[in-house]
Protein backbone atom coordinates (compact mmCIF):
# COMPACT_ATOMS: atom_id res chain seq x y z
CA UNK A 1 101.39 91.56 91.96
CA UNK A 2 100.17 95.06 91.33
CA UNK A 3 97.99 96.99 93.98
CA UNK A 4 99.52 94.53 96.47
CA UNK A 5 98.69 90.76 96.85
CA UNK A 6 96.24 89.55 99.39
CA UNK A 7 95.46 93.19 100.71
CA UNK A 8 94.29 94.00 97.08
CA UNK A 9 91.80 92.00 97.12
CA UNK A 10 90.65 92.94 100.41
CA UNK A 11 90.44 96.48 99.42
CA UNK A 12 88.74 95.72 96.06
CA UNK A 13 86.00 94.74 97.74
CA UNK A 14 85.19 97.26 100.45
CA UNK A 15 82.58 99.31 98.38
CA UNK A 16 80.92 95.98 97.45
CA UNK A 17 80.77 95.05 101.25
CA UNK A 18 79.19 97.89 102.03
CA UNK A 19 76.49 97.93 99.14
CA UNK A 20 75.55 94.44 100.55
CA UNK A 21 74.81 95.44 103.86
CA UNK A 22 73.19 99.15 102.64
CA UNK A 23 69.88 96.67 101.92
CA UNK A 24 69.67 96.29 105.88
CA UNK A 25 69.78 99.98 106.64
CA UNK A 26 68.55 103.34 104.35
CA UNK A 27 71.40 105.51 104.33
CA UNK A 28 71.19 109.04 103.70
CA UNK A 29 74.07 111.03 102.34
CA UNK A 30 75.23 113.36 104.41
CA UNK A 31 75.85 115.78 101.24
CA UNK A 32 75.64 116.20 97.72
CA UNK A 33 78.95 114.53 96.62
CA UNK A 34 78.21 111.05 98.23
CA UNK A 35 78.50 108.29 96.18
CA UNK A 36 75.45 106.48 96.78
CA UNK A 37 76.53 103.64 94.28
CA UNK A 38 80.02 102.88 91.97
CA UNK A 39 79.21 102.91 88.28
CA UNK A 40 79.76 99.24 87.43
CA UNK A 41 82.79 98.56 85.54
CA UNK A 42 81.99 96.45 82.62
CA UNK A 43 84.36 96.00 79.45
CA UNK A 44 82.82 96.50 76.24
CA UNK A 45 81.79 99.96 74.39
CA UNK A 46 79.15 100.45 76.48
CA UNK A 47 81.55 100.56 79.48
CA UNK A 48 84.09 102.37 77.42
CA UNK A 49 81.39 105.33 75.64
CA UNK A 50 80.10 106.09 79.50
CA UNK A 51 83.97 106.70 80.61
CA UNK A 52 85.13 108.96 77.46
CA UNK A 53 81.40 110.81 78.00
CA UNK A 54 82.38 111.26 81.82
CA UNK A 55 85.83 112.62 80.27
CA UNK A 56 84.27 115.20 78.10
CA UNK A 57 82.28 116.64 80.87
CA UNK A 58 84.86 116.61 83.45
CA UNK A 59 87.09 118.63 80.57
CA UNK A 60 84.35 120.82 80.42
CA UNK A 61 83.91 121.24 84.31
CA UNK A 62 87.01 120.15 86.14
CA UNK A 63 85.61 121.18 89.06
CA UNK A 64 82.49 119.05 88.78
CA UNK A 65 83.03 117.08 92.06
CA UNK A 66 80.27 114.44 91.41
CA UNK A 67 81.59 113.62 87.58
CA UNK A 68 85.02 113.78 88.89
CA UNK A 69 84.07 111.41 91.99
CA UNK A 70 82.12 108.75 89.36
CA UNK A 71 85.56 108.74 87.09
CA UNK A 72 87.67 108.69 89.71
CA UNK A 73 85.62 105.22 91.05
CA UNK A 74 85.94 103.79 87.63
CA UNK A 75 89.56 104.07 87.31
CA UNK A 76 90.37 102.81 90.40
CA UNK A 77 87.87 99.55 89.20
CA UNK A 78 89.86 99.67 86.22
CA UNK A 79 93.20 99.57 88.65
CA UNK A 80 91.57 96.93 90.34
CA UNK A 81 90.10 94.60 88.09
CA UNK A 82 93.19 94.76 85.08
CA UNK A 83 95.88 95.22 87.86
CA UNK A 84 97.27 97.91 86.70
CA UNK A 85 98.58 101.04 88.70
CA UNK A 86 98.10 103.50 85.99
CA UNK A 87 94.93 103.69 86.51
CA UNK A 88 95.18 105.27 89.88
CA UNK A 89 97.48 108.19 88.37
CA UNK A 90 94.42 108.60 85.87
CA UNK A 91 92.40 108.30 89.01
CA UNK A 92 94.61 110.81 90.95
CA UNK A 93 94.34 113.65 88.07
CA UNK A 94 90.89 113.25 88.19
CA UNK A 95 90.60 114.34 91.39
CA UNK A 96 93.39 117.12 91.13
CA UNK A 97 91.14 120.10 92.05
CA UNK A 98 91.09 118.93 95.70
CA UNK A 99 93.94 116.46 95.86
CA UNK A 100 96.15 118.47 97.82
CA UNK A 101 93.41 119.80 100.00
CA UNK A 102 93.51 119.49 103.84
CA UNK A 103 89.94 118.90 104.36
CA UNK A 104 88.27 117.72 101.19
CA UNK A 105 84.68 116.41 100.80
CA UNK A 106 84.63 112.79 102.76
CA UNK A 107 84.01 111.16 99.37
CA UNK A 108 87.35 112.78 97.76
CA UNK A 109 89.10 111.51 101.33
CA UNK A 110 88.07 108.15 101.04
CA UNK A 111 89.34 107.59 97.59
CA UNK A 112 92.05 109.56 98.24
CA UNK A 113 92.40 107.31 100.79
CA UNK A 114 92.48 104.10 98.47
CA UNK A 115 94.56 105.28 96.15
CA UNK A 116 97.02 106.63 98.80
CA UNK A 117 97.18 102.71 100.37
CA UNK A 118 97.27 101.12 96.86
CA UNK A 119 100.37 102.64 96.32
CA UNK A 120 101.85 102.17 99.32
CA UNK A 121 101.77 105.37 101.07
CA UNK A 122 99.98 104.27 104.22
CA UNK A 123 100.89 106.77 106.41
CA UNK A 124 99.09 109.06 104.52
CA UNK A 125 96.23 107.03 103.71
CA UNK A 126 95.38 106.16 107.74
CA UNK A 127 95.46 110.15 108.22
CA UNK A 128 93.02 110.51 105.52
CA UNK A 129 91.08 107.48 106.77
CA UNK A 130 91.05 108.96 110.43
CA UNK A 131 90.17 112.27 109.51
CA UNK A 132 86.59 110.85 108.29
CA UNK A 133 86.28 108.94 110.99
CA UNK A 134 86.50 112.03 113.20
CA UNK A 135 83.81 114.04 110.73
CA UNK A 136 81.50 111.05 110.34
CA UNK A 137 82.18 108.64 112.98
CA UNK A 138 79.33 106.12 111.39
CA UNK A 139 81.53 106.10 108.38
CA UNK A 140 81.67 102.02 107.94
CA UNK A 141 83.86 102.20 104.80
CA UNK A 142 86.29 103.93 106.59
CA UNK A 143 86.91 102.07 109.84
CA UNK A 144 87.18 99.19 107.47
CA UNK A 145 89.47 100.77 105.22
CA UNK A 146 91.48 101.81 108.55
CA UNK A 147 91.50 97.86 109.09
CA UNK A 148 93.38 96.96 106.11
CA UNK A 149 95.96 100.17 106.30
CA UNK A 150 96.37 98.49 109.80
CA UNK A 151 97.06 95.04 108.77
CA UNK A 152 99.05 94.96 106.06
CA UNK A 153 101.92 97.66 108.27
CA UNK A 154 101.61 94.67 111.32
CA UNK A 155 99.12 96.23 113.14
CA UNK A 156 97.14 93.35 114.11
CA UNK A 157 95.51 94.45 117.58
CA UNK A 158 94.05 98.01 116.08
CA UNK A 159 92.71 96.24 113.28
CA UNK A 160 91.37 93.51 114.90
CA UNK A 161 89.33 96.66 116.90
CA UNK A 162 88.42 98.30 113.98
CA UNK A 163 86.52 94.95 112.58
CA UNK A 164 84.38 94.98 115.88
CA UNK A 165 83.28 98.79 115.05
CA UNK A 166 82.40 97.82 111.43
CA UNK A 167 80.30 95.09 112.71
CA UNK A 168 78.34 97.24 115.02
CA UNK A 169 78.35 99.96 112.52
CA UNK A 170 78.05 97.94 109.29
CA UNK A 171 76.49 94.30 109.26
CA UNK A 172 77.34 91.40 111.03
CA UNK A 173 78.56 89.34 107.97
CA UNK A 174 81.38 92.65 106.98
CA UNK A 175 82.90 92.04 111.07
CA UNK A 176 82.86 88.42 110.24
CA UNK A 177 85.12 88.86 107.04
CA UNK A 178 87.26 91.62 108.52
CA UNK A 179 87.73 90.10 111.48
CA UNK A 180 88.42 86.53 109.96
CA UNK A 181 90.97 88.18 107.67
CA UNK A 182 92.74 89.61 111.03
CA UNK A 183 92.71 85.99 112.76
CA UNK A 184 93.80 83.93 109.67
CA UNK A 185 97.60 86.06 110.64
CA UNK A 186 97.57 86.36 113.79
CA UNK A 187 97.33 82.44 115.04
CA UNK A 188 93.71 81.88 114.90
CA UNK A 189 93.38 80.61 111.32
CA UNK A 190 91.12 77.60 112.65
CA UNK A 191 88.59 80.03 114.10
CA UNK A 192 88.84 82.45 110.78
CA UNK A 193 88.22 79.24 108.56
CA UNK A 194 85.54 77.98 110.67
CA UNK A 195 83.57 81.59 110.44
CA UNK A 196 84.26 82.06 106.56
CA UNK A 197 82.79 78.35 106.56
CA UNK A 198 80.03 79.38 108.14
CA UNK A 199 79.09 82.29 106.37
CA UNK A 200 79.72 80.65 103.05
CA UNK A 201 77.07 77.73 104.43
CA UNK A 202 74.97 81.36 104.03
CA UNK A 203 75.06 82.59 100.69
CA UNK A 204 72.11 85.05 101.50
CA UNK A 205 74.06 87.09 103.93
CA UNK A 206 76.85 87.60 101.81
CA UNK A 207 74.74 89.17 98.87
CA UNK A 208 74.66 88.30 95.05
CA UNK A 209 77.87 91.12 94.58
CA UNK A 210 80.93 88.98 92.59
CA UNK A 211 83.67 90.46 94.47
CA UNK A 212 82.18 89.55 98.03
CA UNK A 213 82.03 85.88 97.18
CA UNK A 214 85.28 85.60 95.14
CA UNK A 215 86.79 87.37 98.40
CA UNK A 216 85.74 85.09 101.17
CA UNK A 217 85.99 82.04 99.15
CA UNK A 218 89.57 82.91 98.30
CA UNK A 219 90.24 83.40 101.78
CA UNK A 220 88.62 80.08 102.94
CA UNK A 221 91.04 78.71 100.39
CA UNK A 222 94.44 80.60 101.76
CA UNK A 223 92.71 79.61 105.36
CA UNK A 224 92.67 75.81 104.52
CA UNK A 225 96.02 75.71 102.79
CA UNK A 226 97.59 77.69 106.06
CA UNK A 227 95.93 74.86 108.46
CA UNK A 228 97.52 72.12 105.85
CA UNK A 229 94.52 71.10 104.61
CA UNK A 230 95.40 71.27 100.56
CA UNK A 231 92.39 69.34 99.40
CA UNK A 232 89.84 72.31 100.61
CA UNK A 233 92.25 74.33 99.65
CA UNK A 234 92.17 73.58 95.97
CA UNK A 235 88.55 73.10 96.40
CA UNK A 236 87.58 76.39 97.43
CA UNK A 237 90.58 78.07 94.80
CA UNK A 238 88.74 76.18 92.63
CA UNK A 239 85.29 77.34 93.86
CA UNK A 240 86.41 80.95 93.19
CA UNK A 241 87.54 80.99 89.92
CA UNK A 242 84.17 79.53 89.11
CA UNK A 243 82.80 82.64 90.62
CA UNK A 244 85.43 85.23 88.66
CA UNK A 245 87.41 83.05 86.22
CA UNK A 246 89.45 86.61 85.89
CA UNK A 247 90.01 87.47 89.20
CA UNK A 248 93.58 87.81 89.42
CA UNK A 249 94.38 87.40 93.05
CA UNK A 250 92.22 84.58 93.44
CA UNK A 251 94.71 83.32 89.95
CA UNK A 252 97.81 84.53 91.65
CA UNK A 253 97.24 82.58 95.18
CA UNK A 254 96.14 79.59 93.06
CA UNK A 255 99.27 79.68 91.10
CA UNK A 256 101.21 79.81 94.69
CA UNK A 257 99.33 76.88 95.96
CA UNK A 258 100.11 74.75 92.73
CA UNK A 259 104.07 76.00 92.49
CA UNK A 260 104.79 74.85 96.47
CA UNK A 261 102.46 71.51 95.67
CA UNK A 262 105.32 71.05 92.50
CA UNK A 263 102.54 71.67 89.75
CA UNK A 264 104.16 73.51 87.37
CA UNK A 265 102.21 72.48 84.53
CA UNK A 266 99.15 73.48 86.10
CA UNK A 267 100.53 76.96 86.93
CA UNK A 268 101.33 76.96 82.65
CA UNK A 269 98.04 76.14 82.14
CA UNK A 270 96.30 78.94 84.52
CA UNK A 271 98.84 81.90 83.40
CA UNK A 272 98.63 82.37 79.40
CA UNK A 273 102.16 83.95 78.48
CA UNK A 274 100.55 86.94 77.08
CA UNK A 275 98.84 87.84 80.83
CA UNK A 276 98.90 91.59 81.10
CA UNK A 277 99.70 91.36 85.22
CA UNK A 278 102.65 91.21 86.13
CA UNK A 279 101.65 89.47 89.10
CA UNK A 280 100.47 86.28 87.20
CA UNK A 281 103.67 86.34 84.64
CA UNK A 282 105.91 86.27 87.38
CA UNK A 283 104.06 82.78 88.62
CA UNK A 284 104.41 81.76 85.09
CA UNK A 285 107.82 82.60 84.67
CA UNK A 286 108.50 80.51 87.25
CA UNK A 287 106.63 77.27 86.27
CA UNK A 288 108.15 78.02 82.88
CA UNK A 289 111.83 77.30 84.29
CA UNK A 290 110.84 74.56 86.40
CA UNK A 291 109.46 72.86 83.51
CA UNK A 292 112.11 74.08 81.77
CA UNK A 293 110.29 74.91 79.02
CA UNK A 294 110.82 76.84 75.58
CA UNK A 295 108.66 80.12 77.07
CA UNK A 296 111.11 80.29 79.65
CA UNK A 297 113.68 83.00 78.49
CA UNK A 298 110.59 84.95 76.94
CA UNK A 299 108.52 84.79 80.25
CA UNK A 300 111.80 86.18 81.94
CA UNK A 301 112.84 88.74 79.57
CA UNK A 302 109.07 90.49 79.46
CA UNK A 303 109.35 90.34 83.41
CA UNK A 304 112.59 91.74 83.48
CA UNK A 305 111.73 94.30 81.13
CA UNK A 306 108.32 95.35 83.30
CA UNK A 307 110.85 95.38 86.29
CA UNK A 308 112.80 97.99 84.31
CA UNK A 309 110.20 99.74 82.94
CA UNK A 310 108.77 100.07 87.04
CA UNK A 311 112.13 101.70 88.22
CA UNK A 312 112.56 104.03 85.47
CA UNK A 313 108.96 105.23 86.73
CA UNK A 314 110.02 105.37 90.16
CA UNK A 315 107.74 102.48 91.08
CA UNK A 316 108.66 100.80 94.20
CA UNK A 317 105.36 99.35 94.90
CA UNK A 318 106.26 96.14 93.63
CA UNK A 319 109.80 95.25 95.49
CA UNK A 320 108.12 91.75 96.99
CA UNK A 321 107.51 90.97 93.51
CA UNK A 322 110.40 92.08 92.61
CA UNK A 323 112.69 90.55 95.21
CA UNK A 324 110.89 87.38 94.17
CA UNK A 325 111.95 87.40 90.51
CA UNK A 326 115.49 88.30 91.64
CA UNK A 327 115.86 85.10 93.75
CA UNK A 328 113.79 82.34 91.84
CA UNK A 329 114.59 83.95 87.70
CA UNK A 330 117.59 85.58 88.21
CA UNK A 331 119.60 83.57 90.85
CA UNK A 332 120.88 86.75 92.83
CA UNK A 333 119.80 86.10 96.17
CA UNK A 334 121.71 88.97 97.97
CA UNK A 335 120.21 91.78 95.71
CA UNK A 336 116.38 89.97 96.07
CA UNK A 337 117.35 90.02 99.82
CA UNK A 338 118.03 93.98 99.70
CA UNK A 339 114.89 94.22 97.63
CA UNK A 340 112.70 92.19 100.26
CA UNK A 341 114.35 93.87 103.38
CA UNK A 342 113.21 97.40 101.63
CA UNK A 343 109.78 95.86 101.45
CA UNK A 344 109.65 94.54 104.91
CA UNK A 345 110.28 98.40 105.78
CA UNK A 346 106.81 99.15 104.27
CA UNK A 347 104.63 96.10 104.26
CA UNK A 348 104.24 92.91 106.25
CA UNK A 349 101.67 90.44 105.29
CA UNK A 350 102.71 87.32 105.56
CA UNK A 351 103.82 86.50 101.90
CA UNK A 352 106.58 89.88 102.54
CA UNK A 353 107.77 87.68 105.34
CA UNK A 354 108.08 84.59 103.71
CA UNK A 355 109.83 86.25 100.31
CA UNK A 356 112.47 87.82 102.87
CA UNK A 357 113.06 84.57 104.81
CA UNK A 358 113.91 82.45 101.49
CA UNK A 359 116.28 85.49 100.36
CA UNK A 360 118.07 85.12 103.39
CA UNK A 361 118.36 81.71 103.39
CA UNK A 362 119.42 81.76 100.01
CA UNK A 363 121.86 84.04 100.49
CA UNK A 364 123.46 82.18 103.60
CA UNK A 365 122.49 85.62 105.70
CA UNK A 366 119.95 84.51 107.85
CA UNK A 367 120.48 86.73 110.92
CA UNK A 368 119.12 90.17 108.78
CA UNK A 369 115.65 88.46 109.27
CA UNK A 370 116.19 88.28 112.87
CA UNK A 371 113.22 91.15 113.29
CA UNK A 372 110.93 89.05 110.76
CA UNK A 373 110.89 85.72 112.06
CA UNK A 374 110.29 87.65 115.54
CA UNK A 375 107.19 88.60 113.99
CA UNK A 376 106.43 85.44 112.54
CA UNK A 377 106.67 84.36 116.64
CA UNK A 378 104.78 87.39 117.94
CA UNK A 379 101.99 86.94 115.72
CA UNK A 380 101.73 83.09 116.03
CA UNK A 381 101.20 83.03 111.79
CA UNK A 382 100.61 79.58 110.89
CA UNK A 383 101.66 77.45 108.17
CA UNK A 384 104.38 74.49 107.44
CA UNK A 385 106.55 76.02 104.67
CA UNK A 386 106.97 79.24 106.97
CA UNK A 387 107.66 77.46 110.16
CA UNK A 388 110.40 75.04 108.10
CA UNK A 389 111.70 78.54 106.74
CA UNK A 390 112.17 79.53 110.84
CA UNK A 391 113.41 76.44 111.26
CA UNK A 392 116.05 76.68 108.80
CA UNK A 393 116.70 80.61 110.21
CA UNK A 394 116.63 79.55 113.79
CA UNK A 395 119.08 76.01 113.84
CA UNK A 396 118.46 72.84 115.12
């Protein structure tokens, strides 16, 4: 999907994290241009008259850092919440006055930061994320922004430290969830499910913010369907979408769970055709031709033509998704296998490894995943249909 998969939704809630566990501590801005609080992103006029106001002003002022930081935030909600990555150019242009600066305010950093990561340019992203670690070592949001950047390029151990500063740092309940996300891919999905358990048993320490709850939920709910237990996993899938019926990742990783349990006509009935996010259509696209339904060649040809539409941009955020429509839509598993080998380069969660095992396997080429089942191995990641993919790369 766009803005990544389960790392997006991760990321989307970092500033709520931290709002829940300001209540424990007074902090005091270190300068001007911190944002103490996101504008909340609501649709409706209301939502839409306070952007177009903060776009007259900034036209006015372009150089009016804390109108430019408050847009900026929105858009990047907006990128967020609608999955779509043209609102982080929008979000980008907004902060053009000090975008290419080498030392901007921490606040411009740390969105830079986001935006830089959202699009896949992590390199970039950890040097902006360790540069305001270095000027504000307390900087919570930023260690556990570093976390993420570290886990989704394979860099399990690093991130893994980084949770234990944001716990001492932040609140114990933030090192909980980072640190269970790190342990759910890295062989100790038992413990992770067990401490997202836990914390759910504690609604008050997670705080009343949407995003939080859908978050850990949704992660109890990949947790549970990695250990093979499907029944909590639908159960807590199910328990997040009552939280944020629109939360597309939580939709997405749903629609995953019900495609692999051979429920294609519950996948129809999640995904409306129309969806917006690509993401979601590509689920549906594929529950369309399992069914083998009279959406099919529609759901295929809008996908294909989003695919297009990506590359003539020069978008290569999306090659997992990508490689994934090319094997199970299109039937060309040696050009998905290019597509998910070029991903691989850049990102490794586990659904980049699974994507690149199946295009191997499909292809009949299964020694170019050599490296990525050697991860799979290193980092212990559990889960049946991934260890029968080894299986099937390894031999008997």
């Amino acid at each position: 999907m766009k803005i990544g998969h389960w790392i997006r939704a991760i990321v989307a809630v970092l500033a709520a994290l931290l709002a829940s566990a300001a209540a424990a501590a007074p902090y005091r801005p270190a300068n001007d241009a911190d944002i103490l609080e996101p504008l909340p992103l609501r649709s409706g006029s209301n939502a839409d008259r306070m952007t177009r106001a903060m776009q007259t002003l900034l036209a006015r002022d372009p150089n009016n850092i804390d109108v430019a930081l408050r847009l900026a935030q929105i858009y990047v909600d907006r990128a967020r919440s609608e999955s779509d990555p043209r609102q982080l150019g929008h979000a980008q242009a907004t902060l053009a006055p000090w975008w290419n600066e080498a030392a901007p305010p921490v606040p411009v950093l740390l969105l830079r930061a986001t935006i830089r990561q959202s699009t896949h340019q992590f390199d970039p992203a950890r040097a902006d994320l360790l540069q305001i670690i270095e000027r504000e070592p307390a900087n919570a949001q930023a260690r556990l922004t570093l976390a993420t950047v570290q886990q989704v390029t394979g860099d399990l151990d690093d991130a893994r430290s980084r949770c234990a500063q944001v716990a001492v740092l932040s609140s114990a309940s933030i090192g909980t969830l980072c640190t269970a996300s790190v342990d759910g891919v890295s062989g100790n999905a038992a413990k992770a499910y067990e401490a997202i358990t836990a914390l759910l048993a504690r609604p008050a320490a997670l705080g009343i913010a949407v995003h939080v709850q859908t978050w850990a939920t949704t992660l109890q709910a990949e947790l549970a369907e990695r250990l093979d237990q499907p029944l909590d996993a639908e159960r807590a899938y199910r328990a997040s979408l009552a939280i944020d019926p629109a939360d597309a990742y939580t939709i997405a990783a749903y629609a995953d769970f019900l495609l692999d349990a051979d429920r294609a006509a519950d996948v129809v009935a999640l995904i409306p055709l129309d969806t917006p996010v690509d993401g979601l259509l590509l689920r549906r696209a594929q529950a369309d031709r399992v069914l083998g339904s009279s959406d099919a060649a529609r759901s295929a040809r809008d996908l294909g033509d989003r695919f297009a539409a990506l590359r003539e941009r020069g978008d290569r955020v999306h090659l997992r998704e990508e490689a994934r429509f090319t094997l199970a839509i299109l039937d060309a598993a040696p050009v998905a296998l290019k597509l998910a080998l070029e991903n691989w380069s850049v990102q490794k969660e586990p659904l980049d490894a699974r994507i690149a095992i199946e295009c191997a396997v499909a292809a009949g080429q299964p020694r170019t995943v050599d490296e990525i089942v050697r991860w799979v191995e290193r980092t212990q990641l559990q889960g049946s249909r991934l260890a029968a993919l080894v299986r099937q790369v390894r031999g008997p």
